[in-house]
C-alpha atoms as a PDB file:
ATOM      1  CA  UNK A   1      32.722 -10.395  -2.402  1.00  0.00           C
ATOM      2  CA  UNK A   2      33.069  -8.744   1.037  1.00  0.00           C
ATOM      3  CA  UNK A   3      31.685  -9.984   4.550  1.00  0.00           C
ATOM      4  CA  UNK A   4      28.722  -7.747   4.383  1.00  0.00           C
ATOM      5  CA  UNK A   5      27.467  -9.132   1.172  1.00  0.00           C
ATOM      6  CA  UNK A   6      25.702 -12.785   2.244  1.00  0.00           C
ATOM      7  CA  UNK A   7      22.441 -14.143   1.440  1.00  0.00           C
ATOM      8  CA  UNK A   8      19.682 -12.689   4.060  1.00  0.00           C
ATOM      9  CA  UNK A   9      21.503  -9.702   4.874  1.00  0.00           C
ATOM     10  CA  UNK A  10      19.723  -6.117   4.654  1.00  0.00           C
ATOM     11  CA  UNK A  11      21.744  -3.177   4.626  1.00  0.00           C
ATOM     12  CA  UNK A  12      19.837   0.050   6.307  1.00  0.00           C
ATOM     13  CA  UNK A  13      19.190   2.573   3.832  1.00  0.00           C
ATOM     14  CA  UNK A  14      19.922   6.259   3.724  1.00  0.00           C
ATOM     15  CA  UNK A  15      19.232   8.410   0.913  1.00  0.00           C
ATOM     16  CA  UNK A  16      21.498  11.925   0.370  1.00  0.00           C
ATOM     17  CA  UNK A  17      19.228  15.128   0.153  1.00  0.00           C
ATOM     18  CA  UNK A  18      20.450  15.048  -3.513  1.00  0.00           C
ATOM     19  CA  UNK A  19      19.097  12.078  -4.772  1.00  0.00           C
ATOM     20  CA  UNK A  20      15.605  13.150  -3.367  1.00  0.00           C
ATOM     21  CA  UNK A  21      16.186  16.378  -5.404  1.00  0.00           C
ATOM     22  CA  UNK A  22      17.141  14.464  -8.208  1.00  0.00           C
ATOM     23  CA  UNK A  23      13.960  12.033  -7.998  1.00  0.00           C
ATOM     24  CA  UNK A  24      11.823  14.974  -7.534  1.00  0.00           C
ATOM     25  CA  UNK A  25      12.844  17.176 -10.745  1.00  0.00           C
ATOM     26  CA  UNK A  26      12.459  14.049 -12.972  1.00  0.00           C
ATOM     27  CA  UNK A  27       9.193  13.182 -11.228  1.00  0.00           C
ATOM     28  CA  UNK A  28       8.184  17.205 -12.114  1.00  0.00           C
ATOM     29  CA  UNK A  29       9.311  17.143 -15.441  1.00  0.00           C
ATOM     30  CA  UNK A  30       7.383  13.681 -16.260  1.00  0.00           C
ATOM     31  CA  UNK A  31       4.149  14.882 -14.567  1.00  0.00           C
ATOM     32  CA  UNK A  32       4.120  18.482 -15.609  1.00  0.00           C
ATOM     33  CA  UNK A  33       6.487  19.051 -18.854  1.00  0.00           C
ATOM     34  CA  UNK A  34       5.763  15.526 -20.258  1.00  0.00           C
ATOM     35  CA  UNK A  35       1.788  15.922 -18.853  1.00  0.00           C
ATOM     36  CA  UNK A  36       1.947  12.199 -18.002  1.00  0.00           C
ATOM     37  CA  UNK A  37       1.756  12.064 -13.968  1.00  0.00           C
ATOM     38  CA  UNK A  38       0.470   8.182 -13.886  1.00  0.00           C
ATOM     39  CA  UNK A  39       4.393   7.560 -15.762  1.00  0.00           C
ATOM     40  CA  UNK A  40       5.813   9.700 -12.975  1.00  0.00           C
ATOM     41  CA  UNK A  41       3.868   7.217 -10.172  1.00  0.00           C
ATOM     42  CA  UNK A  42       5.132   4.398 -12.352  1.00  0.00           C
ATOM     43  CA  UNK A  43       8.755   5.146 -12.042  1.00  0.00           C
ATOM     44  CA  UNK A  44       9.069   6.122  -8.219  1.00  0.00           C
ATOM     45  CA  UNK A  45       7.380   2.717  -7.705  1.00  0.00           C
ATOM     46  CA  UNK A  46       9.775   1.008  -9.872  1.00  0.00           C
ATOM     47  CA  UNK A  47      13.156   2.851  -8.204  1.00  0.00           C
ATOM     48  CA  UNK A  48      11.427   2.023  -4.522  1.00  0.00           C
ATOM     49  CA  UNK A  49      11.240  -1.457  -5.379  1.00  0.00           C
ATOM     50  CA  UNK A  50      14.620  -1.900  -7.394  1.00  0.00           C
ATOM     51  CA  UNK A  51      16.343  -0.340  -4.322  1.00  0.00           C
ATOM     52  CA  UNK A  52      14.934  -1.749  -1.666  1.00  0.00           C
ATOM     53  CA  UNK A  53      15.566  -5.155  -4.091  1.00  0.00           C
ATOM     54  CA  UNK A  54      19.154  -4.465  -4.022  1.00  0.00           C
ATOM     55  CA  UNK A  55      19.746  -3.474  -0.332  1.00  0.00           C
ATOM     56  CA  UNK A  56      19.627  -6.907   0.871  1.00  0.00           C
ATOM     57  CA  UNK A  57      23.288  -7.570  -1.592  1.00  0.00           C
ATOM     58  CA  UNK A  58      24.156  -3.886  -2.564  1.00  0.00           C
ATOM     59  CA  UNK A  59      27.519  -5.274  -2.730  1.00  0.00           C
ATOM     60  CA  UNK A  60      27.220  -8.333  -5.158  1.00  0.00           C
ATOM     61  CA  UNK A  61      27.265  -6.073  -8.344  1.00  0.00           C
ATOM     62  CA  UNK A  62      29.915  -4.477 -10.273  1.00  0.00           C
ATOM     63  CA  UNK A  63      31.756  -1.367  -8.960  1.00  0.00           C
ATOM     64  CA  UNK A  64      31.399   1.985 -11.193  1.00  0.00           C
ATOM     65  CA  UNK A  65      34.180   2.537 -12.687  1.00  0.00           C
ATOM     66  CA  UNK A  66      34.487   5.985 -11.806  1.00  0.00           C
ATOM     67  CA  UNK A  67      37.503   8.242 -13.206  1.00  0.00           C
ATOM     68  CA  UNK A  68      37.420  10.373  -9.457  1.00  0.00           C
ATOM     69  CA  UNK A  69      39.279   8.399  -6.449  1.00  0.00           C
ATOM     70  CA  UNK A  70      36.550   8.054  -3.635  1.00  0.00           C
ATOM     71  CA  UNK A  71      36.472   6.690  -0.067  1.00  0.00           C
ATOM     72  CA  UNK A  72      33.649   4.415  -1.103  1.00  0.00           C
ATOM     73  CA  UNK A  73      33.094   2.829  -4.825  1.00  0.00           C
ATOM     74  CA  UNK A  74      29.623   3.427  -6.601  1.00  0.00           C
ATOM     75  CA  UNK A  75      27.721   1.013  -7.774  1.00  0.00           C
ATOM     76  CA  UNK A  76      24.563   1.573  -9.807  1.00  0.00           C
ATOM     77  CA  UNK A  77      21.370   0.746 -10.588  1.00  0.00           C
ATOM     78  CA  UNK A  78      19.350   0.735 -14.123  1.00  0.00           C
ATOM     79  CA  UNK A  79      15.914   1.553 -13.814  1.00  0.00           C
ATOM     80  CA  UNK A  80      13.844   2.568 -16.998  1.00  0.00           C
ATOM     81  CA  UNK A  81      15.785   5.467 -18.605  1.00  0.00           C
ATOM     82  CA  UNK A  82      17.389   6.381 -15.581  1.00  0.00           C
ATOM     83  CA  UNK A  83      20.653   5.586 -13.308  1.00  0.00           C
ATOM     84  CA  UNK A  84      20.967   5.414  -9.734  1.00  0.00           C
ATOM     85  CA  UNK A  85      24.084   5.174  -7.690  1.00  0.00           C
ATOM     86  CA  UNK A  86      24.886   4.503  -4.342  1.00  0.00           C
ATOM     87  CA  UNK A  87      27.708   3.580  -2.274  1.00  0.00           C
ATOM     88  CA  UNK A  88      28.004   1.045   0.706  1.00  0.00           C
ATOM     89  CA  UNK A  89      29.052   2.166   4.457  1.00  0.00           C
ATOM     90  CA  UNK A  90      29.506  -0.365   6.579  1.00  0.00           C
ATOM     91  CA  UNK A  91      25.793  -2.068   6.630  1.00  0.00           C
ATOM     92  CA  UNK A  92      24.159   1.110   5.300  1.00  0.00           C
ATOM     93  CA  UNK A  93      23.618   1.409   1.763  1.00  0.00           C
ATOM     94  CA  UNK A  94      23.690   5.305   0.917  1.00  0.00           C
ATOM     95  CA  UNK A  95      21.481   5.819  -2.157  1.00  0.00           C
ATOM     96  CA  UNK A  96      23.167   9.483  -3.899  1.00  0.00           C
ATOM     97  CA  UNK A  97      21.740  10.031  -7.443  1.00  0.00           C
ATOM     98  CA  UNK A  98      19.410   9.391  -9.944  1.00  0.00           C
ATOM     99  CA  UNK A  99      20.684  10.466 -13.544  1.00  0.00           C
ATOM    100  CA  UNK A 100      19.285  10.195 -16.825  1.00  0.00           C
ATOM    101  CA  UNK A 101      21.230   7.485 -18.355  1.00  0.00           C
ATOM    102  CA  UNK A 102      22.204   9.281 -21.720  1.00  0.00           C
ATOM    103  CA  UNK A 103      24.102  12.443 -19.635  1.00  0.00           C
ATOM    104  CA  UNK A 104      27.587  12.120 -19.136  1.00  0.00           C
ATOM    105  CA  UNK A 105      27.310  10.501 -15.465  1.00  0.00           C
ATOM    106  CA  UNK A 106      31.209  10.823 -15.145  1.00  0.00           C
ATOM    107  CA  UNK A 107      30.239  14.463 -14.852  1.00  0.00           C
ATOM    108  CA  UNK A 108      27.787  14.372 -12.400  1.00  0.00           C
ATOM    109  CA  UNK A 109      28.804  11.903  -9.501  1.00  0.00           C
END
């Protein structure tokens, strides 16, 4: 476990432009495509809350095994039918996608 991951400790959060595009496709889809708008409310609120539940030990999980050699691992996060990773900086936990879960995410990330 590294030194930034201790009980009590929030990492700052910073979300890339293309997670927020991500979010907001899925959120269209759901609302418009699917017609169901009070699901698309229902998952934002449940990726706010599982993110800002995991940025006080972003670091306490299991590393992505990704098949591309980055600066920073991913980790991720399941919520409903979707996947969100994010790496750690320092104290900043940089949220960078949300994927369906059945896509090839080695593709994507």
């Amino acid at each position: 476990m590294s030194g930034n991951a201790f009980p009590g400790k929030r990492y700052h959060l910073r979300y890339l432009d293309l997670f927020v595009e991500d979010l907001g496709k899925i959120v269209d889809y759901i609302s418009h495509e699917l017609e169901n708008p009070a699901a698309a409310d229902k998952l934002v609120n449940a990726v706010e809350e599982a993110i800002h539940q995991r940025s006080s030990c972003a670091e306490a999980f299991e590393q992505y095994p990704s098949k591309r050699d980055r600066q920073y691992p991913y980790y991720r996060i399941y919520v409903q039918n979707y996947t969100i990773f994010y790496v750690v900086i320092g104290d900043v936990m940089e949220v960078r996608r949300i994927l369906y879960s059945r896509r090839d995410l080695n593709e994507h990330i």
